[in-house]
C-alpha atoms as a PDB file:
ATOM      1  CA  UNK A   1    -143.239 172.189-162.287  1.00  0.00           C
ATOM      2  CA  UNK A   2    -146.183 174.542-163.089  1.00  0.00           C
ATOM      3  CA  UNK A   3    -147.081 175.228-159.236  1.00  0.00           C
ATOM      4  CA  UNK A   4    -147.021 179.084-158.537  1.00  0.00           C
ATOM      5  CA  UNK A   5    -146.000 179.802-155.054  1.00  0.00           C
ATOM      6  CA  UNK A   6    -145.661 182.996-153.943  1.00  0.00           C
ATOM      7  CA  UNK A   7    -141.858 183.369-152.584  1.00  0.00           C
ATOM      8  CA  UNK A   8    -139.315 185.519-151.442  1.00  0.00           C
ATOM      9  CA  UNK A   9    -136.488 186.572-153.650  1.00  0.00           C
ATOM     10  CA  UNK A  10    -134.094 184.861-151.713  1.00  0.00           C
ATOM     11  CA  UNK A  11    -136.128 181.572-152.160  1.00  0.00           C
ATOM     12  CA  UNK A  12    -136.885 182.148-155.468  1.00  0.00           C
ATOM     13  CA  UNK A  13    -133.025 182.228-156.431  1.00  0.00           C
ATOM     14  CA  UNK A  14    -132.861 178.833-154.764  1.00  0.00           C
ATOM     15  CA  UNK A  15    -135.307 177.788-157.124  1.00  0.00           C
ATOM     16  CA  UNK A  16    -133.958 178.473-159.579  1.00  0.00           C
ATOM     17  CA  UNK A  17    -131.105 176.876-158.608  1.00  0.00           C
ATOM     18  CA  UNK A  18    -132.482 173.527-157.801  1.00  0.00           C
ATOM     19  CA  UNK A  19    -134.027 173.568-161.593  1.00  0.00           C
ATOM     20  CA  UNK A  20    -130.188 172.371-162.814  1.00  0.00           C
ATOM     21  CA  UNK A  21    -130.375 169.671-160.117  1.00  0.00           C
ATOM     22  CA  UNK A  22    -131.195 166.271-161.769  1.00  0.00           C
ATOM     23  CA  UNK A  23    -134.441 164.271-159.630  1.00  0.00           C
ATOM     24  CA  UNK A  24    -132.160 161.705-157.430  1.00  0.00           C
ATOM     25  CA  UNK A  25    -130.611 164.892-156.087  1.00  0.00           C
ATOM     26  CA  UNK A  26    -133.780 167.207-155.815  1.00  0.00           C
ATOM     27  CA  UNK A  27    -135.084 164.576-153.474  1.00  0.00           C
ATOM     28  CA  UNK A  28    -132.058 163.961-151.474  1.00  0.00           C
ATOM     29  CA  UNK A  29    -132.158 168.010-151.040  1.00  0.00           C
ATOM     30  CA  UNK A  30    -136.018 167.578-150.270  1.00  0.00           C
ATOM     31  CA  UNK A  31    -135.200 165.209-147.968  1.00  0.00           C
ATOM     32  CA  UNK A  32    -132.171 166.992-146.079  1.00  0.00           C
ATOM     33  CA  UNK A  33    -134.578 169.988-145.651  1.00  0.00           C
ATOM     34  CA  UNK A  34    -137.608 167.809-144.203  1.00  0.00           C
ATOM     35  CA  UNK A  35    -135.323 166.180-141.816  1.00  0.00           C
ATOM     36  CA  UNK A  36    -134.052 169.548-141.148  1.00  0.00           C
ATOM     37  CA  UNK A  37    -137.579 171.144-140.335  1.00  0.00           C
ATOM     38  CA  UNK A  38    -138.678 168.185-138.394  1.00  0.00           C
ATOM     39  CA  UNK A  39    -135.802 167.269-136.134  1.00  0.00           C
ATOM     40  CA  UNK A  40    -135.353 170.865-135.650  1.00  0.00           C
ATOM     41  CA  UNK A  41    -136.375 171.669-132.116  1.00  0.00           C
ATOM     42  CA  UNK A  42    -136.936 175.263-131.078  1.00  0.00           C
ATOM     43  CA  UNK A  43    -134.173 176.547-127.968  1.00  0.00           C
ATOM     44  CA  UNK A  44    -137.267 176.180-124.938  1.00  0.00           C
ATOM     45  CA  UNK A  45    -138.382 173.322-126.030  1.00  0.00           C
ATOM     46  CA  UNK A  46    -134.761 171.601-125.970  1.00  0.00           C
ATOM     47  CA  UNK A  47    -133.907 173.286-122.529  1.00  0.00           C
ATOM     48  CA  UNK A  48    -137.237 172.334-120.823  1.00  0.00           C
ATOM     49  CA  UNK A  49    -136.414 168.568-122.208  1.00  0.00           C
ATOM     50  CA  UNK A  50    -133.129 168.589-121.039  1.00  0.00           C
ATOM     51  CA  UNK A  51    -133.904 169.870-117.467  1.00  0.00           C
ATOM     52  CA  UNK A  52    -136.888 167.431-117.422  1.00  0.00           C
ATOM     53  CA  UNK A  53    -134.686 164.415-118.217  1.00  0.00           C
ATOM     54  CA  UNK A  54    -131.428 165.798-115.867  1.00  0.00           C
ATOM     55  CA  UNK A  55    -134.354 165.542-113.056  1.00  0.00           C
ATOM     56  CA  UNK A  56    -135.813 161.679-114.116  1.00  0.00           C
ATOM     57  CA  UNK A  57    -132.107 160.982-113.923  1.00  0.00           C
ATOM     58  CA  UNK A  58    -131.149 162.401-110.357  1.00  0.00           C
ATOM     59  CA  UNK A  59    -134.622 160.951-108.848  1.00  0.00           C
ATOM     60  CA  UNK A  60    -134.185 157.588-110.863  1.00  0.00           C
ATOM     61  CA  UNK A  61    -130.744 156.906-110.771  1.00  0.00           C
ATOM     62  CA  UNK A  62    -130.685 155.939-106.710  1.00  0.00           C
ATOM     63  CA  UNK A  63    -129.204 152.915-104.596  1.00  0.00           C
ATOM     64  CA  UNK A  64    -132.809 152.250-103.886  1.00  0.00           C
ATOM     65  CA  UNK A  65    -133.441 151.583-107.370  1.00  0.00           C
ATOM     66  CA  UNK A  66    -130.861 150.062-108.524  1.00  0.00           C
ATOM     67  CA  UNK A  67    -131.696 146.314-107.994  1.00  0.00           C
ATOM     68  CA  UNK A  68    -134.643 147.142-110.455  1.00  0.00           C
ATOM     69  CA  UNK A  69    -131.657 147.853-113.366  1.00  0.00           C
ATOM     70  CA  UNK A  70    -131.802 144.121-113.907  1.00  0.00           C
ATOM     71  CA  UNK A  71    -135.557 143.739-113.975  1.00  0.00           C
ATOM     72  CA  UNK A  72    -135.741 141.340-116.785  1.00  0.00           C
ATOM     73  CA  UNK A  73    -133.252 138.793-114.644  1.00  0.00           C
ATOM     74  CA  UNK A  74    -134.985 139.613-111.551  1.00  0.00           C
ATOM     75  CA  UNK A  75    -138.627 138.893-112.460  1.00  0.00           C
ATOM     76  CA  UNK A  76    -137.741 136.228-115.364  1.00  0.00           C
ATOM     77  CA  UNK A  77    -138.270 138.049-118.214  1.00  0.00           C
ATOM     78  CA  UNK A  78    -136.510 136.833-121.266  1.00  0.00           C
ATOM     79  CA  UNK A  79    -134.787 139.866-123.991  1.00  0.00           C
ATOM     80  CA  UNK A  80    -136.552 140.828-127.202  1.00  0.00           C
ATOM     81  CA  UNK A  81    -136.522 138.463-129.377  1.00  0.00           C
ATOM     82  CA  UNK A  82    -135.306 135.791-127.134  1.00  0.00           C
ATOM     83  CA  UNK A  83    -136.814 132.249-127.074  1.00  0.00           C
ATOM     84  CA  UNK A  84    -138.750 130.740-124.267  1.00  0.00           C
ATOM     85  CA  UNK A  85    -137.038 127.594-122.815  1.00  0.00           C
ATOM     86  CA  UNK A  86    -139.551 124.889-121.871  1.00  0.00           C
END
């Protein structure tokens, strides 16, 4: 490893750390910590998405609409991966 980053102390303990860590379990760590960073949502983001689906919910899930819950029976529409009868 003969990258240079510039780091904080703190992550340049870890570091060091990581260097007695043998390569199947530096890339499950590098793994964990990319999953981490990516599923990761900030605290507005997660409220504004749960308000926004708690009101697709309330104005979809209606007596009016409800005979579309079976749209695939009700306009012939086989499942995924289903096979076509002749």
């Amino acid at each position: 490893m003969g990258i240079l980053v510039e780091t904080t102390p703190r992550v340049a303990k870890i570091l060091v750390g990581t260097r007695r860590l043998v390569p199947v379990e530096r890339l499950m760590l590098a793994r964990l910590l990319l999953d981490s960073v990516l599923s990761g949502k900030p605290d507005d983001e997660a409220d504004w998405e749960g308000l926004s689906l708690a009101a697709f919910q309330r104005d979809w899930d209606n007596v009016e609409d409800a005979v579309y819950d079976n749209w695939r029976e009700l306009y012939g529409v086989p499942a995924q991966g289903a096979v076509l009868q002749a």
